[in-house]
C-alpha atoms as a PDB file:
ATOM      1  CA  UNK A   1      47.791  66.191 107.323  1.00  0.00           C
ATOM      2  CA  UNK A   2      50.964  68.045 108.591  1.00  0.00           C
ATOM      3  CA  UNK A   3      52.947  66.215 106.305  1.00  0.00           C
ATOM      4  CA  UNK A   4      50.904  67.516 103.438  1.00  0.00           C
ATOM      5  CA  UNK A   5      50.730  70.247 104.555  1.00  0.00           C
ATOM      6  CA  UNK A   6      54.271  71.270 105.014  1.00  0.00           C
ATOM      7  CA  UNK A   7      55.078  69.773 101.586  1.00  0.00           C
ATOM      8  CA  UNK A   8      52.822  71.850 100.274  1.00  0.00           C
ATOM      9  CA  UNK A   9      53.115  75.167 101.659  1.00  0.00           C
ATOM     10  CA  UNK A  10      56.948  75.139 103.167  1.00  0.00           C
ATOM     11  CA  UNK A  11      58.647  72.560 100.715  1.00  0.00           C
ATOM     12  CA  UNK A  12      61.403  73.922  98.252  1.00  0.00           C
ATOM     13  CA  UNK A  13      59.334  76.490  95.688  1.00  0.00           C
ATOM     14  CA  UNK A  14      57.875  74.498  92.438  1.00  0.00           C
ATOM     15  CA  UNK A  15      58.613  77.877  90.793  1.00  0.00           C
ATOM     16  CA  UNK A  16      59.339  81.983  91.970  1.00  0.00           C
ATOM     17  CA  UNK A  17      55.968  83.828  92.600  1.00  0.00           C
ATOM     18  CA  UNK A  18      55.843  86.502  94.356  1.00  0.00           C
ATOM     19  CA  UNK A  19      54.323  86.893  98.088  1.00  0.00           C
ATOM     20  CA  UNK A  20      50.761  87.564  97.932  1.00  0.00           C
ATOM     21  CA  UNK A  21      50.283  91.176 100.071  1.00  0.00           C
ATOM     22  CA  UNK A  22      47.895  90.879 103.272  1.00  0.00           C
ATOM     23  CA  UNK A  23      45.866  94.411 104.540  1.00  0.00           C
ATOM     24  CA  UNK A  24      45.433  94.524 107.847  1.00  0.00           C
ATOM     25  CA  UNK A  25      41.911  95.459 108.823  1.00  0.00           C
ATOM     26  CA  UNK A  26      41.242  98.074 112.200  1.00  0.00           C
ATOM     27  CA  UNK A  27      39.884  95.045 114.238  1.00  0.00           C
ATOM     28  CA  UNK A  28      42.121  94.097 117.262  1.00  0.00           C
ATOM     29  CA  UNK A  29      41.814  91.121 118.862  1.00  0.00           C
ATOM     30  CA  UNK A  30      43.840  90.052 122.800  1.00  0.00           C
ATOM     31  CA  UNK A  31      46.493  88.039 122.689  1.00  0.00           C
ATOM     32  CA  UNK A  32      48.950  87.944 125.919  1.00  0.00           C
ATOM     33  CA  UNK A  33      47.108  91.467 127.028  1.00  0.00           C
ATOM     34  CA  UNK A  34      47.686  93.177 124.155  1.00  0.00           C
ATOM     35  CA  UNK A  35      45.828  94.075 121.576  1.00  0.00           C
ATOM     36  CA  UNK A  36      47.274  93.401 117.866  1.00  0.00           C
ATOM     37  CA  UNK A  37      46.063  94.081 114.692  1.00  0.00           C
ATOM     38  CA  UNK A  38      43.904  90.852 113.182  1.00  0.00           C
ATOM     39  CA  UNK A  39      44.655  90.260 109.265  1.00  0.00           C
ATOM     40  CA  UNK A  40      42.494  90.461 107.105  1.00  0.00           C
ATOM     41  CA  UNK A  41      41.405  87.044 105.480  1.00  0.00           C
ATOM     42  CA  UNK A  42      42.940  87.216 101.779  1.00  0.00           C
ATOM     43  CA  UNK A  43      39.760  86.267  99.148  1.00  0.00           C
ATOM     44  CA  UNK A  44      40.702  83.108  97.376  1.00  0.00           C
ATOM     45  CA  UNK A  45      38.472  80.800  94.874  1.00  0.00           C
ATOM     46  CA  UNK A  46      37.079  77.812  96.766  1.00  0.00           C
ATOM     47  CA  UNK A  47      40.160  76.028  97.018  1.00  0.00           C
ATOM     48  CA  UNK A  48      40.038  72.450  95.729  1.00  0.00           C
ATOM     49  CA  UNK A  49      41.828  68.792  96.597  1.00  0.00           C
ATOM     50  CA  UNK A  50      42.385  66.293  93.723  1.00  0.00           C
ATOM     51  CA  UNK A  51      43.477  63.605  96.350  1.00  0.00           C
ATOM     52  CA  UNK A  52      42.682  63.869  99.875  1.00  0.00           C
ATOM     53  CA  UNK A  53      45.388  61.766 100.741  1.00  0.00           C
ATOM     54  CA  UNK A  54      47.700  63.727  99.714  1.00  0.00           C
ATOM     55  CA  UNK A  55      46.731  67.290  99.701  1.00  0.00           C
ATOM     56  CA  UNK A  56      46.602  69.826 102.099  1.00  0.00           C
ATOM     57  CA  UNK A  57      43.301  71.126 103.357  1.00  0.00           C
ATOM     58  CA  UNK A  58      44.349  74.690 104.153  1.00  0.00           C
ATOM     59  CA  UNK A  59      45.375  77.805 102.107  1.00  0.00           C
ATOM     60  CA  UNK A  60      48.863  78.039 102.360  1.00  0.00           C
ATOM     61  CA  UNK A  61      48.657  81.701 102.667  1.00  0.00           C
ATOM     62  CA  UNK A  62      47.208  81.486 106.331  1.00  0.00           C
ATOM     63  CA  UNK A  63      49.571  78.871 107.263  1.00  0.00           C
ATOM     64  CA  UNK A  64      52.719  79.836 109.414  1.00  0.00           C
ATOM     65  CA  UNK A  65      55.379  77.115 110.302  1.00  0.00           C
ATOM     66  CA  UNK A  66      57.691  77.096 113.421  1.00  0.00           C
ATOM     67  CA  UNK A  67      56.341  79.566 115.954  1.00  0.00           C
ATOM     68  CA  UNK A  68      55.800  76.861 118.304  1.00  0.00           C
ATOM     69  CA  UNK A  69      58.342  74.429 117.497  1.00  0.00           C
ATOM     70  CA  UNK A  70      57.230  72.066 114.964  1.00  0.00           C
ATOM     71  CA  UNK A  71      54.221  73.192 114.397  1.00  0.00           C
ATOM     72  CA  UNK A  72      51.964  74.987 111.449  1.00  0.00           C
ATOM     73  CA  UNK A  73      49.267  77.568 112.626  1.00  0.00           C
ATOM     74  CA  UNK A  74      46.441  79.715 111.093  1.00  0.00           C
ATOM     75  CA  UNK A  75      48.246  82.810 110.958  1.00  0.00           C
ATOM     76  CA  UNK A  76      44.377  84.475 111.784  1.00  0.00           C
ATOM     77  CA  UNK A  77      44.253  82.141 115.142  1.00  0.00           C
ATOM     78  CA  UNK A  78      42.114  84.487 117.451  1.00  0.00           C
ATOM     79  CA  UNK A  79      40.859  82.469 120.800  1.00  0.00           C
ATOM     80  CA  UNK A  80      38.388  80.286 121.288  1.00  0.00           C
ATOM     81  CA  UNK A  81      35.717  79.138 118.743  1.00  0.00           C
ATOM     82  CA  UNK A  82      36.706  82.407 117.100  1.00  0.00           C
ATOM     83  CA  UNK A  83      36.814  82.599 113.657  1.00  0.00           C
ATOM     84  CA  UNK A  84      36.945  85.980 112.297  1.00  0.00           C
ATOM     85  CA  UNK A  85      38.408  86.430 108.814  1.00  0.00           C
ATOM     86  CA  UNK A  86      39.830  82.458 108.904  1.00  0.00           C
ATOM     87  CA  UNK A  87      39.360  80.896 105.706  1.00  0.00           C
ATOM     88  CA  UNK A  88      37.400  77.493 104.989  1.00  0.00           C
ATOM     89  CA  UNK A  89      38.968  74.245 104.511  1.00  0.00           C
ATOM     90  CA  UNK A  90      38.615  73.088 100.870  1.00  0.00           C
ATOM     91  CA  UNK A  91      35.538  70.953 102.690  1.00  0.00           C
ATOM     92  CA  UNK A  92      33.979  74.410 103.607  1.00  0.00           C
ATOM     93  CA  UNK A  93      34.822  73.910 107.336  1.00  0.00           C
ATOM     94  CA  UNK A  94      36.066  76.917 109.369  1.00  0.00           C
ATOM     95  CA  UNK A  95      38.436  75.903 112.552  1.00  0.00           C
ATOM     96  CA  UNK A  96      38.720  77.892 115.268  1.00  0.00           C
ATOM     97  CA  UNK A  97      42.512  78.031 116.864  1.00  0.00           C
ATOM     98  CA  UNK A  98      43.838  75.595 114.433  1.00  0.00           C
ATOM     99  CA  UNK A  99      47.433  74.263 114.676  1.00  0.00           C
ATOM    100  CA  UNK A 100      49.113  70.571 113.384  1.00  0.00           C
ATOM    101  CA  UNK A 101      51.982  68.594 114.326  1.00  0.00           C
ATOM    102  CA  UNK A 102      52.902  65.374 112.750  1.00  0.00           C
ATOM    103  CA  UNK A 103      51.149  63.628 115.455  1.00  0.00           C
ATOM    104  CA  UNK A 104      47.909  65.341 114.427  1.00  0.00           C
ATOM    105  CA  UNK A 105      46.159  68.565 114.672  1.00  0.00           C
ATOM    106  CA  UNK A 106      44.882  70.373 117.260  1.00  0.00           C
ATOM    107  CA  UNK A 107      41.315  73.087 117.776  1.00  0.00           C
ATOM    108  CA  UNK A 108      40.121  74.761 120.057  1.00  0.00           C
ATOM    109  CA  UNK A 109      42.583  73.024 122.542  1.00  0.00           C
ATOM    110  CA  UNK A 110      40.981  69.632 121.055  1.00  0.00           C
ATOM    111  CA  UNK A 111      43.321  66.737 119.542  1.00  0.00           C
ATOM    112  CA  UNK A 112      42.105  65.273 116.595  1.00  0.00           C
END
């Protein structure tokens, strides 16, 4: 999945589009003892996978690469089982502190 994912979202640009804005909404959320503003989820269509095997499952406008090493993460990653304004997978599945490696992916402090 990170594989796919990286292609997908952090690979060289198929073509120049521009950055797609994200609002930040008034609800705070504590990271580290401090509070920070919490993104608002963008709205996106259903998003949809031709092959599974070679698509990511995430929209690549919540995805951030390298804040951990090499690792992706929801940008919207709020604690535990929290999922406030995190987007579905294109199966419909919202994950809680979701972040992937190319040995595998992790939630909610979970390896998968």
């Amino acid at each position: 999945m990170f594989e796919h994912c990286f292609d997908a979202c952090f690979g060289p640009p198929k073509s120049p589009s521009p950055a797609d804005p994200v609002t930040v909404t008034t609800t705070t959320y504590l990271h580290s003892n401090q509070s920070v503003p919490c993104p608002a989820a963008p709205t996106a269509a259903p998003l949809s996978c031709e092959n599974q095997r070679t698509c990511c499952f995430f929209d690549c406008r919540i995805l951030r690469y390298g804040d951990e090493g090499e690792t992706i993460r929801q940008e919207r990653n709020c604690g535990y089982n929290c999922t406030d304004n995190i987007l579905p997978d294109v199966f419909g599945i919202v994950h809680p502190e979701l972040y992937m490696n190319e040995w595998g992916y992790y939630e909610n402090d979970e390896v998968y």
